[in-house]
N, C-alpha and C. Protein backbone atom coordinates (compact mmCIF):
# COMPACT_ATOMS: atom_id res chain seq x y z
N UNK A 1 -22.18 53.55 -0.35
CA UNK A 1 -23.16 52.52 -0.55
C UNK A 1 -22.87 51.81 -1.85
N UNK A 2 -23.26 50.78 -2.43
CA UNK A 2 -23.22 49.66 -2.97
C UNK A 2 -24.50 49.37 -3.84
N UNK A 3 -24.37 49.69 -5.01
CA UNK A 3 -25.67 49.19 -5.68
C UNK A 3 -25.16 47.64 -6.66
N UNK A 4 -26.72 47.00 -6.02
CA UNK A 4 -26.57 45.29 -6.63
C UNK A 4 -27.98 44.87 -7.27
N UNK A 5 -27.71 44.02 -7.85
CA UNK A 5 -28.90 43.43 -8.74
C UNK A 5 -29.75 42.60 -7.61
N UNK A 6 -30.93 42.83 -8.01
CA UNK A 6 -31.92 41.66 -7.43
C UNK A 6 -32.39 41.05 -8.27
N UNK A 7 -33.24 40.32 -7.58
CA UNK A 7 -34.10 39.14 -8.26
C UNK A 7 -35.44 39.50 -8.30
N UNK A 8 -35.95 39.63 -9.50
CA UNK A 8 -37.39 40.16 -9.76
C UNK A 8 -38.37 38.47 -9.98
N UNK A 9 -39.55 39.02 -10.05
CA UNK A 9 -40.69 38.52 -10.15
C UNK A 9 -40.57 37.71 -11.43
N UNK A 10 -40.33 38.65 -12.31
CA UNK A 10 -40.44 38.37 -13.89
C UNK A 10 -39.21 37.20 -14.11
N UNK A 11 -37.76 37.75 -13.52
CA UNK A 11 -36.57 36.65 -13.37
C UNK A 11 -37.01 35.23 -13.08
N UNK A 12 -37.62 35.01 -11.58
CA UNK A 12 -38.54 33.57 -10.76
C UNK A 12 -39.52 33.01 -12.12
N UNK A 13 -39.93 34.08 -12.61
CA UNK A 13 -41.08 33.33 -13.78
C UNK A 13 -40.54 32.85 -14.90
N UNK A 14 -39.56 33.22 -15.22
CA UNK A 14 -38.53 32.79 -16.45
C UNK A 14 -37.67 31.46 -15.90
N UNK A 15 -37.29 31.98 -14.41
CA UNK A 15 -36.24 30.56 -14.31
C UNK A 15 -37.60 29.16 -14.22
N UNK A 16 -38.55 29.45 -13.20
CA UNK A 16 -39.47 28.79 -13.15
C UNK A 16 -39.69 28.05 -14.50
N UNK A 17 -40.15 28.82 -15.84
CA UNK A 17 -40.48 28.04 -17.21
C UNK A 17 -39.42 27.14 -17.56
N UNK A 18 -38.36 27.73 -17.47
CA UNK A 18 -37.39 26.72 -17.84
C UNK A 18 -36.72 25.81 -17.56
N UNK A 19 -36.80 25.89 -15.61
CA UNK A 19 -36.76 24.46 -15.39
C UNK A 19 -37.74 23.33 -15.36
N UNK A 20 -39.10 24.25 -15.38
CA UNK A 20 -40.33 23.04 -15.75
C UNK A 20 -39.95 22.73 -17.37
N UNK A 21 -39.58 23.22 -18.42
CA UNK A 21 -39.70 22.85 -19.86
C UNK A 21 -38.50 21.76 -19.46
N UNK A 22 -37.78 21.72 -18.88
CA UNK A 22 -36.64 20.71 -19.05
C UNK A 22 -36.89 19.84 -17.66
N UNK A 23 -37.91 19.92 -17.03
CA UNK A 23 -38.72 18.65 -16.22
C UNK A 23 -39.35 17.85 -17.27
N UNK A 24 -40.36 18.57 -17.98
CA UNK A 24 -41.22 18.22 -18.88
C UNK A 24 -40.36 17.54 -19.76
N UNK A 25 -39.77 18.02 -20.63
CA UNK A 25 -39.04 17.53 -21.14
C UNK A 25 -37.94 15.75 -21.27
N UNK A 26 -37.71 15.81 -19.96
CA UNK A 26 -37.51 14.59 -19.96
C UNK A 26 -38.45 13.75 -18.34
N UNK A 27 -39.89 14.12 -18.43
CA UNK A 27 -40.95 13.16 -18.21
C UNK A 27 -40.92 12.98 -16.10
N UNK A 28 -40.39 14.48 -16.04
CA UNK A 28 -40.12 14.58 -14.46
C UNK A 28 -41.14 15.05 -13.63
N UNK A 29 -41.87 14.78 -13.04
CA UNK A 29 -42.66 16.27 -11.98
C UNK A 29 -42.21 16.32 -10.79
N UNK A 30 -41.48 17.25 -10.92
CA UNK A 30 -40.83 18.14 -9.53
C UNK A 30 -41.55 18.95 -8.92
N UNK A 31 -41.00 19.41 -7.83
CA UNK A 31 -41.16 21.20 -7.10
C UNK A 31 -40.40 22.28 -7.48
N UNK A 32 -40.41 22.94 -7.79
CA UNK A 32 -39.38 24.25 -8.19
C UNK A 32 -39.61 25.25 -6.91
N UNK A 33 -38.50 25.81 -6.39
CA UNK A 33 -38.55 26.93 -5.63
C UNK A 33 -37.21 28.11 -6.11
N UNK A 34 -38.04 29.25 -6.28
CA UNK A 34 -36.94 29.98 -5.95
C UNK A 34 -36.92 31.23 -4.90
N UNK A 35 -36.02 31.49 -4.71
CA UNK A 35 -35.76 32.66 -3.28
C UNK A 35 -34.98 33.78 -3.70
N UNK A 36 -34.92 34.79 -2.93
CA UNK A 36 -34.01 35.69 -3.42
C UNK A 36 -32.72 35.74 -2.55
N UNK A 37 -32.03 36.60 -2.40
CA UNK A 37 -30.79 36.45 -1.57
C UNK A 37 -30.66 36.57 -0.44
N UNK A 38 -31.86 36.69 0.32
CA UNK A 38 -31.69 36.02 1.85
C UNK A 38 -32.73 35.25 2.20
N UNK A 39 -32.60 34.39 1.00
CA UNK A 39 -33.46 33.21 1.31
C UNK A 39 -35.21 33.28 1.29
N UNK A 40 -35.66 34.36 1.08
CA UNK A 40 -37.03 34.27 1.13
C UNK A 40 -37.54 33.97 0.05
N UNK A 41 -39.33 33.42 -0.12
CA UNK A 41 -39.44 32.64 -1.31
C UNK A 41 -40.51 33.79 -2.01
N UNK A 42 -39.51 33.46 -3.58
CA UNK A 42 -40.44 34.23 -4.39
C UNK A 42 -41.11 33.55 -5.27
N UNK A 43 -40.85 32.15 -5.44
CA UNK A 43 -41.68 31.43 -6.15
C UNK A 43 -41.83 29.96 -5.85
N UNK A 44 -42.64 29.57 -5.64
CA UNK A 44 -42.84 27.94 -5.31
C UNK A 44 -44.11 27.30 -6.62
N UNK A 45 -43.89 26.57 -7.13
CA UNK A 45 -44.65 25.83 -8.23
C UNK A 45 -44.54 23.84 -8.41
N UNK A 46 -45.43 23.34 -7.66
CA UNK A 46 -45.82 21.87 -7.53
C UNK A 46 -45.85 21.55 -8.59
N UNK A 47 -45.26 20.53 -9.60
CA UNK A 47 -46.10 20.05 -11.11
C UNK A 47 -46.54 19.11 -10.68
N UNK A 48 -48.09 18.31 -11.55
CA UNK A 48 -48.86 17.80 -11.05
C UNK A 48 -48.15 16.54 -11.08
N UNK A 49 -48.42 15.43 -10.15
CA UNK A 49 -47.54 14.21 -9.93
C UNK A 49 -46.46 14.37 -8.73
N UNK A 50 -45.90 15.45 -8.87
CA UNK A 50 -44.56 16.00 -7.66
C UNK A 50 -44.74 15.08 -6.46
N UNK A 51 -43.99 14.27 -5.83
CA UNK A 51 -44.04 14.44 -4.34
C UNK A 51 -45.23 15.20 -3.08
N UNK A 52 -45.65 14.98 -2.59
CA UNK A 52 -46.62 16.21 -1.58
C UNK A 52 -44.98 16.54 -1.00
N UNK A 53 -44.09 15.88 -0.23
CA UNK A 53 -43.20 16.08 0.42
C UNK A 53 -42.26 17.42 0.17
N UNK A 54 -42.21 17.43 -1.70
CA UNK A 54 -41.09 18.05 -2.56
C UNK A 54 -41.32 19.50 -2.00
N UNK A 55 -42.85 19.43 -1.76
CA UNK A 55 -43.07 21.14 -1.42
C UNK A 55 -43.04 21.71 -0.62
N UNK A 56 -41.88 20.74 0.47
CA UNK A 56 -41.28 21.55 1.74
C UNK A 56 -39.46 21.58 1.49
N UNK A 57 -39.09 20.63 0.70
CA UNK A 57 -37.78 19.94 0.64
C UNK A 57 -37.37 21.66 -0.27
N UNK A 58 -37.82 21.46 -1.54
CA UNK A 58 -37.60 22.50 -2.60
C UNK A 58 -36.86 23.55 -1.82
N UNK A 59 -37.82 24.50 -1.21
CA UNK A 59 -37.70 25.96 -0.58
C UNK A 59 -36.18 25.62 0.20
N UNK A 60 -36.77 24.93 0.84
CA UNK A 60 -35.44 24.67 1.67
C UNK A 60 -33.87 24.50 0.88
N UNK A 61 -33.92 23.55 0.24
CA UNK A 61 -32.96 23.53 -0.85
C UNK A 61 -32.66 24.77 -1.54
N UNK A 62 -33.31 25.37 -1.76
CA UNK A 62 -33.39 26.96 -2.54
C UNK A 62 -32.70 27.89 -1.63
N UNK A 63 -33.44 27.73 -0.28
CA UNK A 63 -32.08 28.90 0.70
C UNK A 63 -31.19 28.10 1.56
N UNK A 64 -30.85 26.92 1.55
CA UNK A 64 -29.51 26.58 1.29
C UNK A 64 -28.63 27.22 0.96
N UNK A 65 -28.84 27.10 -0.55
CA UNK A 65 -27.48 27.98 -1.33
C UNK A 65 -27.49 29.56 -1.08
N UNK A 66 -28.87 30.31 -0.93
CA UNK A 66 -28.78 31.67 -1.07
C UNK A 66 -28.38 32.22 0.49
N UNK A 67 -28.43 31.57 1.82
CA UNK A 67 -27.18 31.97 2.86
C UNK A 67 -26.34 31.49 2.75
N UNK A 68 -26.00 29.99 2.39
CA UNK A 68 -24.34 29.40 2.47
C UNK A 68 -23.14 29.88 1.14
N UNK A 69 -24.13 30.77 0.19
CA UNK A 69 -23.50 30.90 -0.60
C UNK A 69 -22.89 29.74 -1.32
N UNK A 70 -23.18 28.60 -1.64
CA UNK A 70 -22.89 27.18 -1.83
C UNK A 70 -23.95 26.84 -2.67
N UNK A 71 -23.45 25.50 -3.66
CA UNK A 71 -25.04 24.42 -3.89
C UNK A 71 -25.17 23.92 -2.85
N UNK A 72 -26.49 23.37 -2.68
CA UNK A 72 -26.54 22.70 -1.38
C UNK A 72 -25.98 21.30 -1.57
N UNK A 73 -25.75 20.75 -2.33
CA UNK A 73 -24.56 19.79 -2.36
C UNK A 73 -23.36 19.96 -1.69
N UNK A 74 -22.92 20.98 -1.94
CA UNK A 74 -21.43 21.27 -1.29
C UNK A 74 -21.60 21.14 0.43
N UNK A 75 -23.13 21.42 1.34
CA UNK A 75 -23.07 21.40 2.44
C UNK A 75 -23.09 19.73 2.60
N UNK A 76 -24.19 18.82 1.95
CA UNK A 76 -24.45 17.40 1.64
C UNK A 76 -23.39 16.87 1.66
N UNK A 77 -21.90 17.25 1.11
CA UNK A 77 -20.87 16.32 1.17
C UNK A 77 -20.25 16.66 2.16
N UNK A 78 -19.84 18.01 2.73
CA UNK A 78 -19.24 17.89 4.35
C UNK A 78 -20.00 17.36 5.20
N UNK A 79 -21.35 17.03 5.52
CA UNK A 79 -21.92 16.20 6.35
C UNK A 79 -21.56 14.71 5.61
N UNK A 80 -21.56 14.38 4.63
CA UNK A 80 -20.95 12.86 4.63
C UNK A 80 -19.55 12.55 5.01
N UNK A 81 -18.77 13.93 4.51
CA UNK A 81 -17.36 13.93 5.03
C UNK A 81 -16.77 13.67 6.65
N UNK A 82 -17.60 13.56 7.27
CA UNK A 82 -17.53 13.77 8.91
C UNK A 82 -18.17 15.44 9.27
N UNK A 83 -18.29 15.70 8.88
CA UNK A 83 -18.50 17.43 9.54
C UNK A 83 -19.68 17.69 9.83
N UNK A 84 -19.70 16.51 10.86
CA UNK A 84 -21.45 16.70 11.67
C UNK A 84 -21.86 17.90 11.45
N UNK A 85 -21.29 18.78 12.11
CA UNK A 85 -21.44 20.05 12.96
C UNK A 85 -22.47 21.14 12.01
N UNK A 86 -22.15 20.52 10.67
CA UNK A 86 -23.00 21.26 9.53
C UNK A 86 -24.46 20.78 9.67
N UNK A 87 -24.81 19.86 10.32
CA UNK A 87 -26.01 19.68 10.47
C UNK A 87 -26.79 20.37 11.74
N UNK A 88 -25.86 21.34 12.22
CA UNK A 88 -26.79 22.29 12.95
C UNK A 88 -26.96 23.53 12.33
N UNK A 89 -26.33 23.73 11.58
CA UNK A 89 -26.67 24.87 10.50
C UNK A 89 -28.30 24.86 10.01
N UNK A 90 -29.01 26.15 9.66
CA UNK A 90 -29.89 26.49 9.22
C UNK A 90 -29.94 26.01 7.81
N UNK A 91 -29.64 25.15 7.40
CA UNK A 91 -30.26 25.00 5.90
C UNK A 91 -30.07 23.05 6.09
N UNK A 92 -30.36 22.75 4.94
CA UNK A 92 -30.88 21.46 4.14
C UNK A 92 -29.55 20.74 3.14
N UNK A 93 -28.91 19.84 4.29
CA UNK A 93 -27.93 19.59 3.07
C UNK A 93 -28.26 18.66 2.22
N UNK A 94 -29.09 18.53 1.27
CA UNK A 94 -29.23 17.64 0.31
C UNK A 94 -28.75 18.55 -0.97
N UNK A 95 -28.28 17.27 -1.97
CA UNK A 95 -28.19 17.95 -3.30
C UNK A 95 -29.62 18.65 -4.56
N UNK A 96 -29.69 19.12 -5.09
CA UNK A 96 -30.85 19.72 -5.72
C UNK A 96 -31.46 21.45 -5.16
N UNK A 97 -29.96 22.40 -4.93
CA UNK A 97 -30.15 23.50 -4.62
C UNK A 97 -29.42 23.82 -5.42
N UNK A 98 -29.29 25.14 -5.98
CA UNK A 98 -28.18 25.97 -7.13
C UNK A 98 -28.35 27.54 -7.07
N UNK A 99 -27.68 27.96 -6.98
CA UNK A 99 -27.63 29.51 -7.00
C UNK A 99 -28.13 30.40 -7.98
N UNK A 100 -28.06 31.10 -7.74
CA UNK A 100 -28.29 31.95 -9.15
C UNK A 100 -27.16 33.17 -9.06
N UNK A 101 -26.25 33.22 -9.97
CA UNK A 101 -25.02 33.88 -9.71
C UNK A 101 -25.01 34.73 -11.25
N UNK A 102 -25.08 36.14 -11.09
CA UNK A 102 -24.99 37.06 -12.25
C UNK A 102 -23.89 37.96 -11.89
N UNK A 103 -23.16 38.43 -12.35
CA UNK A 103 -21.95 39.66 -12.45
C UNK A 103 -21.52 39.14 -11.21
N UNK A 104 -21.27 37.65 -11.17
CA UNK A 104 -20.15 37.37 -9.38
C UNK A 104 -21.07 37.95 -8.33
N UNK A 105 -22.36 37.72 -8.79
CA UNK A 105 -22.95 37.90 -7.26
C UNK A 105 -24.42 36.85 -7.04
N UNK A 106 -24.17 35.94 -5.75
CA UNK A 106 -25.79 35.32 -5.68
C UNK A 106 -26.72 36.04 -5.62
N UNK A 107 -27.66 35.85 -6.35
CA UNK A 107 -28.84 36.68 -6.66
C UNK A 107 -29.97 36.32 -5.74
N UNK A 108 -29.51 34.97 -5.27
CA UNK A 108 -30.34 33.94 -4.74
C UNK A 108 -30.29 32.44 -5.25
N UNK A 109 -31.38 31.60 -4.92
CA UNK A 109 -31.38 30.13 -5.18
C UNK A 109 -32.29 29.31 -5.91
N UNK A 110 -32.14 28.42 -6.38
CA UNK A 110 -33.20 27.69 -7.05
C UNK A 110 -33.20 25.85 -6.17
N UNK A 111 -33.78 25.93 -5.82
CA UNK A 111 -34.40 24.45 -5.50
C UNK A 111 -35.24 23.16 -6.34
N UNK A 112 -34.44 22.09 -6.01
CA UNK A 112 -36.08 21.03 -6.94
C UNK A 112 -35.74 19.94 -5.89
N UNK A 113 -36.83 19.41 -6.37
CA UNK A 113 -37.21 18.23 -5.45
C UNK A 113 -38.37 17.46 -6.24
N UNK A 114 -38.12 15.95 -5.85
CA UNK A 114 -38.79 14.97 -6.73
C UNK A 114 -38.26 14.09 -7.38
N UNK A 115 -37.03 14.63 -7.54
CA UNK A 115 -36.97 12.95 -8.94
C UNK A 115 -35.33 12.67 -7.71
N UNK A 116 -34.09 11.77 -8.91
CA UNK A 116 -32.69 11.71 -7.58
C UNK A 116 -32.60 13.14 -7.87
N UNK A 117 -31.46 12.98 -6.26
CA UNK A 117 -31.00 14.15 -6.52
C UNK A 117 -29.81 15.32 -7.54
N UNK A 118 -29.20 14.61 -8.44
CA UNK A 118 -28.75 14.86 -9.35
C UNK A 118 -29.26 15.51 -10.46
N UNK A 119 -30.56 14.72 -10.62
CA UNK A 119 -31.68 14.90 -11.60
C UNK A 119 -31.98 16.59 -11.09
N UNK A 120 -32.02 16.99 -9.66
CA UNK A 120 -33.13 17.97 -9.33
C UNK A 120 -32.32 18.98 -9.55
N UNK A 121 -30.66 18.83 -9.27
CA UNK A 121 -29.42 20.31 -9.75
C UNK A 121 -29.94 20.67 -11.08
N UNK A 122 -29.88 19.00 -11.95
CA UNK A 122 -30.19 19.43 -13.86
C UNK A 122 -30.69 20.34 -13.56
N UNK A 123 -32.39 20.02 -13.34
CA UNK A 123 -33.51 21.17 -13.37
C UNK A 123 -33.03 22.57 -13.05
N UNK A 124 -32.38 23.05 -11.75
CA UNK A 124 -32.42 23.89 -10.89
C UNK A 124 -31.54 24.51 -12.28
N UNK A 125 -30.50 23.82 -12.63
CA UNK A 125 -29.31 24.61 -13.50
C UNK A 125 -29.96 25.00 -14.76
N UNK A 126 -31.17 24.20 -15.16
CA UNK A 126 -31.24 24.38 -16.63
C UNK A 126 -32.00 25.92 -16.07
N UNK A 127 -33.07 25.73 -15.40
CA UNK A 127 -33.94 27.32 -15.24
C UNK A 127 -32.69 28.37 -15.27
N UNK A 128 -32.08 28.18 -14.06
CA UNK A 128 -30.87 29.47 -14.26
C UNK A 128 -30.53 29.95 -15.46
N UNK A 129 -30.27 28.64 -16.17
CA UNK A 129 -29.65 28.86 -17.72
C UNK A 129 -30.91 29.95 -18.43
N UNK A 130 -31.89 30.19 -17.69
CA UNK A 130 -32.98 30.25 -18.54
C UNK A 130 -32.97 32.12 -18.87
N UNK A 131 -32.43 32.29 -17.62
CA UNK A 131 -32.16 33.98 -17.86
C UNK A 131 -30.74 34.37 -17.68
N UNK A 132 -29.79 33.29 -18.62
CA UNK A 132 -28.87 33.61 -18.70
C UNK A 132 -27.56 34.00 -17.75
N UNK A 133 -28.07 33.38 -16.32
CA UNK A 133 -27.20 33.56 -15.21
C UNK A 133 -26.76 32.17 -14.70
N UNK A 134 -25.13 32.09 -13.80
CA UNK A 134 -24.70 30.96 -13.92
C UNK A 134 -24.96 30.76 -12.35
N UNK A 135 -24.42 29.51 -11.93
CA UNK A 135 -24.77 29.06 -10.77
C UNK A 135 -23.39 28.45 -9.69
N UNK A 136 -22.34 29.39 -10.15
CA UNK A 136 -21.04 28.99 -9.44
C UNK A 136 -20.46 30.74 -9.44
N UNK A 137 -20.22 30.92 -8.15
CA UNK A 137 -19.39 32.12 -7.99
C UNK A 137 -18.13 31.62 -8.30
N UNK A 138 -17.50 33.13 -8.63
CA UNK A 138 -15.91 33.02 -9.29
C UNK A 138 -15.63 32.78 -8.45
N UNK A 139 -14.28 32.01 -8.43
CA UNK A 139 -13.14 31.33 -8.31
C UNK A 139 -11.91 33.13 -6.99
């Protein structure tokens, strides 16, 4: 057997602060979601202003990455690339999903939704940053 890290409560509440301080920060209200590694949600948080919409988009975006093992960007550009076929897949290819990747392993995902979508990775990446875990598996 195989022992691996999870994703705690306390982790979701830390990444959570820190991608709202760096929403806040530069004058955003998003959705934040995060999930653990098969996608289920351990934290969802609306800031006031958000989208009503964001607070279905988020989650989704969030287990994106934590089954495809991917940002959900990376699925977003093979469906622009021609690769229909990704749009029967179970997840959400828009950009604004990010992993949460500690010791080379997804821990799970972070989602935003609300502002472009570029803007919503920032967020997703800065929370990660927030407990010190990155959001790209090794190479």
């Amino acid at each position: 057997m195989k022992t691996r890290l999870t994703l705690t409560l306390e982790d979701a509440r830390l990444i959570a602060a820190a991608a709202e301080a760096e929403a806040v920060r530069r004058g955003w209200q998003v959705t934040i979601a995060i999930v653990d590694d098969g996608g289920n949600l351990v934290w969802l948080q609306r800031m006031d202003g958000a989208p009503p919409m964001s607070s279905h988009i988020a989650p989704e975006k969030a287990r994106t990455c934590a089954l495809a093992r991917k940002p959900s960007k990376a699925i977003e550009d093979a469906v622009n690339s021609g690769r229909l076929a990704a749009l029967r897949m179970p997840v959400l290819p828009l950009e604004g999903g990010e992993m949460i990747v500690f010791n080379g392993e997804c821990l799970g995902g972070v989602g935003v939704s609300g502002v472009k979508a570029g803007e919503d990775a920032s967020i997703a990446r800065a929370g990660i940053a927030g407990i010190g875990a990155g959001w790209e598996l090794p190479a």
